[in-house]
C-alpha atoms as a PDB file:
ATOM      1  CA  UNK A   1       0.000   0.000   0.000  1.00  0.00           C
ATOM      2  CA  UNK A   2       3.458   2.749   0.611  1.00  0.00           C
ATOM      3  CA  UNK A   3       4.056   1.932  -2.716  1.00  0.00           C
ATOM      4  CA  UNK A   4       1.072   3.109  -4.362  1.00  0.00           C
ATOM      5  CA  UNK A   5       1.111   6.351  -1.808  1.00  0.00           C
ATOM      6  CA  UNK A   6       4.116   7.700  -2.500  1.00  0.00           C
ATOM      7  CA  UNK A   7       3.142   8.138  -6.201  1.00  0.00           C
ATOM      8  CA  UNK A   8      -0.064   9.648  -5.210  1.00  0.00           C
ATOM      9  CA  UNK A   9       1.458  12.084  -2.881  1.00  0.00           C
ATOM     10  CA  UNK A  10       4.232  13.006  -5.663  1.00  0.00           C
ATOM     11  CA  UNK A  11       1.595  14.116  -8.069  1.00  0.00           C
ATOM     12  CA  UNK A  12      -0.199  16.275  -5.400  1.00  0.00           C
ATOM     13  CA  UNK A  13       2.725  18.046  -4.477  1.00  0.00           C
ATOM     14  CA  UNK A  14       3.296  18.723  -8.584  1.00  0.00           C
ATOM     15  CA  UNK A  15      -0.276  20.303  -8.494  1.00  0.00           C
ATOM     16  CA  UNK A  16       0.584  22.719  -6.176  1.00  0.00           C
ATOM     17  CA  UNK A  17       3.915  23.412  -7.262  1.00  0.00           C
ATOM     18  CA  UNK A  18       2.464  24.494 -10.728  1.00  0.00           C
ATOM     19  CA  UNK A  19      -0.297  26.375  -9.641  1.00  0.00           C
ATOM     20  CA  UNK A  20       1.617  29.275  -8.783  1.00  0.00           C
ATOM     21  CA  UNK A  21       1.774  32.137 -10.753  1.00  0.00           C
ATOM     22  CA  UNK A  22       5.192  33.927 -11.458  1.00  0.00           C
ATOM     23  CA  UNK A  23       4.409  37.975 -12.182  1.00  0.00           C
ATOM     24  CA  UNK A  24       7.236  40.988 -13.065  1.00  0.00           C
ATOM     25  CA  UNK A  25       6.595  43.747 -10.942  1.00  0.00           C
ATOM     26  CA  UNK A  26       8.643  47.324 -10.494  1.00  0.00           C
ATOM     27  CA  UNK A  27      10.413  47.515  -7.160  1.00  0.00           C
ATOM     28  CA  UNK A  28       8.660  51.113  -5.476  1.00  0.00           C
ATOM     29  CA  UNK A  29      11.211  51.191  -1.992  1.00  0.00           C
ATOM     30  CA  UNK A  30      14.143  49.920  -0.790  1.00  0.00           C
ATOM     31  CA  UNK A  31      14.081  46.707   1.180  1.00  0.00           C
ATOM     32  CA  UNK A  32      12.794  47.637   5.365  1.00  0.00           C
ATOM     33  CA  UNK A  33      12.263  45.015   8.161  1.00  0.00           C
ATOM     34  CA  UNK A  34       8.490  44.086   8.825  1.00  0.00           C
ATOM     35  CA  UNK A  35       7.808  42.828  11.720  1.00  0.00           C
ATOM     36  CA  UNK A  36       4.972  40.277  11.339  1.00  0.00           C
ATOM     37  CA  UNK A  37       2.856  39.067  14.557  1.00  0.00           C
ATOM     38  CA  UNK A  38       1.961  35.787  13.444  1.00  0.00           C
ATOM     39  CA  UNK A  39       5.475  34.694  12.801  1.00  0.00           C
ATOM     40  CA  UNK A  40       6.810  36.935  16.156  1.00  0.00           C
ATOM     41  CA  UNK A  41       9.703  37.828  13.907  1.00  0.00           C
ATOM     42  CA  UNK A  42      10.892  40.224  11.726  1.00  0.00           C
ATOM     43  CA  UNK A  43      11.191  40.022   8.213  1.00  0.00           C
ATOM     44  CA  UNK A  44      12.459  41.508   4.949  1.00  0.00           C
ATOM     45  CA  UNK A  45      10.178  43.240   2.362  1.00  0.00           C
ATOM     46  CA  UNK A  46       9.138  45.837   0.128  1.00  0.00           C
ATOM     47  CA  UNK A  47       6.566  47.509  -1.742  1.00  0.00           C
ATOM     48  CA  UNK A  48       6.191  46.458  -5.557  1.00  0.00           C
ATOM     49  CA  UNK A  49       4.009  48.173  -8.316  1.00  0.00           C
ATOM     50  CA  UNK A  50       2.324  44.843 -10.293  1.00  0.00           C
ATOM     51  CA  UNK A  51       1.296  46.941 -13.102  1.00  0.00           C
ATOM     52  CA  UNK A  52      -0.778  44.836 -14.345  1.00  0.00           C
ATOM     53  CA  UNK A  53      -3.486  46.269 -16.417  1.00  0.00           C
ATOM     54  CA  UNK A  54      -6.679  45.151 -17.035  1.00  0.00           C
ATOM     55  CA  UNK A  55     -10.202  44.289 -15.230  1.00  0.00           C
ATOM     56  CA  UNK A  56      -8.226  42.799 -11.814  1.00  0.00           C
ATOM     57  CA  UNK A  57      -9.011  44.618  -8.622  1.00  0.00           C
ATOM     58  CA  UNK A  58      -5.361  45.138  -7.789  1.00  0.00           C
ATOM     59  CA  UNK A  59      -4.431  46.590 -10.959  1.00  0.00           C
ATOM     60  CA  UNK A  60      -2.623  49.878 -11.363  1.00  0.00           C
ATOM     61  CA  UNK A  61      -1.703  49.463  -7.592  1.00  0.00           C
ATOM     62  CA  UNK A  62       1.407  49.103  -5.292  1.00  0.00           C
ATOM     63  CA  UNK A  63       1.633  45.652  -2.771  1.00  0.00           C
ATOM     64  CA  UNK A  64       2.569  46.715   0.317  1.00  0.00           C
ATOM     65  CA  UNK A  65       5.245  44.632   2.291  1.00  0.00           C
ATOM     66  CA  UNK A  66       5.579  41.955   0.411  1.00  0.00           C
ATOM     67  CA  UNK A  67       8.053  39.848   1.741  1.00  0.00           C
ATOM     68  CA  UNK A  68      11.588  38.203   0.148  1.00  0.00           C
ATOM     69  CA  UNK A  69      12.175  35.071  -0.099  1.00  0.00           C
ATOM     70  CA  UNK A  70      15.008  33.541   1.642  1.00  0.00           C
ATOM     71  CA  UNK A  71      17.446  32.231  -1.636  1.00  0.00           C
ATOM     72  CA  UNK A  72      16.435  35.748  -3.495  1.00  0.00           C
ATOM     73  CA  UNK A  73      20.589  37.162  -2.899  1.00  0.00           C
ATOM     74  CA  UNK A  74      20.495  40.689  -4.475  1.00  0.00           C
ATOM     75  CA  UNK A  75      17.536  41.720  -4.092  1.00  0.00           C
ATOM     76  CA  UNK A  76      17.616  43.324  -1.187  1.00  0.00           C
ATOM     77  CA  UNK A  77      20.566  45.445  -2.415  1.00  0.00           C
ATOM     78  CA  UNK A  78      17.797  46.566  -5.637  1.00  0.00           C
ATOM     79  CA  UNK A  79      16.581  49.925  -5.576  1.00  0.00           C
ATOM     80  CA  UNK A  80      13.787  51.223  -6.986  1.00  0.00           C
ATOM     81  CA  UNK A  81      12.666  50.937 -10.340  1.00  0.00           C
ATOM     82  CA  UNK A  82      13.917  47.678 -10.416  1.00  0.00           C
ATOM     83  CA  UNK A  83      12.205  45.156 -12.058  1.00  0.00           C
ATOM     84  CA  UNK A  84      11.680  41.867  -9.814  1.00  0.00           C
ATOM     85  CA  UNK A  85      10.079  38.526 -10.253  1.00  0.00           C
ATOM     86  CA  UNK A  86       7.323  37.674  -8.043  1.00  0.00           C
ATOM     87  CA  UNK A  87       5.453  34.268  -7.183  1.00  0.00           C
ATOM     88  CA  UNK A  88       1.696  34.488  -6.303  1.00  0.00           C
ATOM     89  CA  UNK A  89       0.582  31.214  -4.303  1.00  0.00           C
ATOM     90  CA  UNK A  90      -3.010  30.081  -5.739  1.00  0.00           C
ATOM     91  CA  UNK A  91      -4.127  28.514  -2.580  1.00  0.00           C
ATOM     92  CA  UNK A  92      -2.861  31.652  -0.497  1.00  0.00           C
ATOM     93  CA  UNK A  93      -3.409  34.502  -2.571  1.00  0.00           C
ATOM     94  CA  UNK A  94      -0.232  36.182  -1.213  1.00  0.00           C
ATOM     95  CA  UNK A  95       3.225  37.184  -3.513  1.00  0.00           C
ATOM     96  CA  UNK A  96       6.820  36.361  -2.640  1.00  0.00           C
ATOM     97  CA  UNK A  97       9.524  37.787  -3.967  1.00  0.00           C
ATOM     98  CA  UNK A  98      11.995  35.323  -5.692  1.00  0.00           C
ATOM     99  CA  UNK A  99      14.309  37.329  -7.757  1.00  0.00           C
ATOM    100  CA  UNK A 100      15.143  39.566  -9.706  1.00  0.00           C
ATOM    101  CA  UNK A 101      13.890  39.774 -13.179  1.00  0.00           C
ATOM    102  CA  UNK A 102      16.222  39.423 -16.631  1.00  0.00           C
ATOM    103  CA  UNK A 103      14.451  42.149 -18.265  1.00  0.00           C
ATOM    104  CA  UNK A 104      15.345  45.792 -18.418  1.00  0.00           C
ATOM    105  CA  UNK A 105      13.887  48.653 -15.958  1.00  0.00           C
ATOM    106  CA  UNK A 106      10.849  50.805 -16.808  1.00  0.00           C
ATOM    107  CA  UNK A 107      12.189  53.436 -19.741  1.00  0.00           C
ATOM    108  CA  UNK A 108      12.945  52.605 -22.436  1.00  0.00           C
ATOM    109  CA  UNK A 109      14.359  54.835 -25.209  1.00  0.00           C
ATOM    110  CA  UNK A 110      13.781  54.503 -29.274  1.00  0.00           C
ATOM    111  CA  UNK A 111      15.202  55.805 -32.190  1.00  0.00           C
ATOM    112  CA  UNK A 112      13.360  55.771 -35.513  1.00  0.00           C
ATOM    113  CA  UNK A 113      15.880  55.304 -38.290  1.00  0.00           C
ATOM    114  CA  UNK A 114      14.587  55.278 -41.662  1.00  0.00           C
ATOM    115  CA  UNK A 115      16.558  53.897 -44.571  1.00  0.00           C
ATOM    116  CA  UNK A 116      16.131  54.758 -48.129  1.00  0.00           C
ATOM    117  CA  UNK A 117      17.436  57.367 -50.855  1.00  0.00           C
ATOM    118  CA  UNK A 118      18.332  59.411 -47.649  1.00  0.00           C
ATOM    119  CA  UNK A 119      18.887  58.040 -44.195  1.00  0.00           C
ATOM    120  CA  UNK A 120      16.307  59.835 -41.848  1.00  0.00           C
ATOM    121  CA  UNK A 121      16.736  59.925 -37.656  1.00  0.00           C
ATOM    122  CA  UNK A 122      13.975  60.879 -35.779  1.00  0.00           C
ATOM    123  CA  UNK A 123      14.232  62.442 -32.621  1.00  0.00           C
ATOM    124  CA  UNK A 124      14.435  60.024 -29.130  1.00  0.00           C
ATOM    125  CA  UNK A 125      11.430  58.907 -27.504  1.00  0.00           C
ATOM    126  CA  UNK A 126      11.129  57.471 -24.263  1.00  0.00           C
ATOM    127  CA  UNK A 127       8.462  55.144 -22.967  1.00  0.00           C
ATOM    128  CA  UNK A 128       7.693  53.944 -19.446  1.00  0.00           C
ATOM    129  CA  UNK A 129       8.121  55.087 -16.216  1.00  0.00           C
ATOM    130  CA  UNK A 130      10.331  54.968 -13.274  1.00  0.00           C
ATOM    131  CA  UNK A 131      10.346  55.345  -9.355  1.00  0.00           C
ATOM    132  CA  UNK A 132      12.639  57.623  -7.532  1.00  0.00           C
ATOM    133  CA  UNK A 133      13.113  59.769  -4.667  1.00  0.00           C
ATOM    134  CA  UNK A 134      10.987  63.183  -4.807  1.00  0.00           C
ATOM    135  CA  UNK A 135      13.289  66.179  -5.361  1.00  0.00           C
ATOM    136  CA  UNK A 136      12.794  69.514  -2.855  1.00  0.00           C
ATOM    137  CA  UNK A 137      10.907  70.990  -5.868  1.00  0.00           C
ATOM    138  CA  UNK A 138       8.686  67.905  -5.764  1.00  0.00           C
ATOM    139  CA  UNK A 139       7.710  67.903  -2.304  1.00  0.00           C
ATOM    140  CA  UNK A 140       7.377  71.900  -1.600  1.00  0.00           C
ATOM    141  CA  UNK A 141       4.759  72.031  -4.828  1.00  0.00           C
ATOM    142  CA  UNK A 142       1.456  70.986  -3.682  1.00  0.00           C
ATOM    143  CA  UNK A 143       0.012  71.378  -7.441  1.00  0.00           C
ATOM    144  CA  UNK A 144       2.733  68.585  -8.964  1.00  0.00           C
ATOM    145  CA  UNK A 145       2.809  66.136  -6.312  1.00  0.00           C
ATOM    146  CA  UNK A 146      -1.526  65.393  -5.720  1.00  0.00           C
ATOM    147  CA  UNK A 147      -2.001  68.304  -3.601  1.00  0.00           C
ATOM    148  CA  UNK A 148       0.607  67.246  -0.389  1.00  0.00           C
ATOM    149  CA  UNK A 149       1.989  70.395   1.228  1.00  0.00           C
ATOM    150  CA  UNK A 150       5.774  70.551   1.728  1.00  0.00           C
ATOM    151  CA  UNK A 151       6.559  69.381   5.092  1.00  0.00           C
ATOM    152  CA  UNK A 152       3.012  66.594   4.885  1.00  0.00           C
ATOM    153  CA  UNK A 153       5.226  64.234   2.941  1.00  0.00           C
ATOM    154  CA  UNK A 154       8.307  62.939   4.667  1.00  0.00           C
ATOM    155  CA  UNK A 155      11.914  63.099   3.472  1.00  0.00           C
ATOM    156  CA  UNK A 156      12.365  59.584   1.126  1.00  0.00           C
ATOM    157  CA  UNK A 157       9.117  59.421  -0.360  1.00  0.00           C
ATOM    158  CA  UNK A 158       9.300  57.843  -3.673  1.00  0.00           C
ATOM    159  CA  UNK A 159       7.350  58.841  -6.997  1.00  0.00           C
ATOM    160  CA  UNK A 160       6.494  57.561  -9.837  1.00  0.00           C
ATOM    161  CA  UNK A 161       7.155  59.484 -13.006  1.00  0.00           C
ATOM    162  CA  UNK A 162       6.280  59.365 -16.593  1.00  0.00           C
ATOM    163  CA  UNK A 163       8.981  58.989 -19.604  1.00  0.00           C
ATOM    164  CA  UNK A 164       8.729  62.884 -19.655  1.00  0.00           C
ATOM    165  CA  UNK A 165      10.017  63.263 -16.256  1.00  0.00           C
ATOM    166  CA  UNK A 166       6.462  64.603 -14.507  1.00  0.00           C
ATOM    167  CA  UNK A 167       5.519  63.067 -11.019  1.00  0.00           C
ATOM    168  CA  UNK A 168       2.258  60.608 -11.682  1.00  0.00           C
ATOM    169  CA  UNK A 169       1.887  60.937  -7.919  1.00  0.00           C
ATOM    170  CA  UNK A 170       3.733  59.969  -4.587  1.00  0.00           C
ATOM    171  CA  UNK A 171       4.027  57.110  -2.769  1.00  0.00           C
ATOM    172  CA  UNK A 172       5.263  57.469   0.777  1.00  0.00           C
ATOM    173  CA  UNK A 173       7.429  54.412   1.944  1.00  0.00           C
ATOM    174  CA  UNK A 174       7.331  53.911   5.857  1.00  0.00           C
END
């Protein structure tokens, strides 16, 4: 009867093991301790933008705390911007992070080069965004970043800009 468990057993544990669901996400803050009270420890994490667009509830939104995973080496030294891999558990519903991801960060710049009688360049243009610390300008102008007064926000709050440069709005890291 062992013999015909084991097998059994195997192939549950493969069911699981492929029903979670690997996601890129954009690293918002630097890795902080979080202490977590049903552990009674503290742990690593940090706040990731899934960008995922579309009818889900959580899109266009930024996962607080989510925590690293123990192998992950290098992530915590990634700032933000940084583009990470994350690994949603379906019978949880909770991310991990497990690494970080082999593609590139959030702008990306093209050049249009034409070929034909005459070679024609056209000017740069960036897409995406990126995440970075808001600048003194940024934080003491209430109209560019959503209204905040200087002195509301506190010093390393991170925003997200467009490829132009222009804060999207602020996201204030603990």
């Amino acid at each position: 009867m062992a013999s015909i468990q084991q097998p059994l057993i195997r192939l549950i544990d493969a069911r699981v093991d492929r029903s979670d669901l690997e996601v890129i996400g954009t690293c918002v803050s630097v890795a902080y301790r979080w202490y977590d009270h049903a552990l009674g420890d503290y742990m690593w994490v940090m706040d990731v933008d899934l960008g995922l667009e579309g009818g889900r509830p959580d899109a266009n939104t930024v996962v607080k705390s989510i925590p690293i995973a123990d192998a992950s080496h290098g992530v915590h030294k990634a700032g933000p911007s940084t583009k990470l891999r994350l690994r949603r558990r379906s019978l949880t519903q909770t991310y991990e992070i497990v690494g970080l991801a082999s593609i590139v960060n959030g702008q990306v710049a093209v050049i249009e080069v034409t070929y034909g009688a005459v070679v024609a360049v056209a000017a740069t243009q960036t897409y995406g965004s990126e995440y970075r610390l808001l600048t003194y300008s940024d934080l003491g102008n209430p109209a560019v970043n959503g209204g905040y007064k200087y002195g509301t926000l506190p010093y390393g709050t991170i925003g997200k800009y467009n490829a132009q440069g222009v804060l999207q709005y602020p996201i204030v890291v603990p």
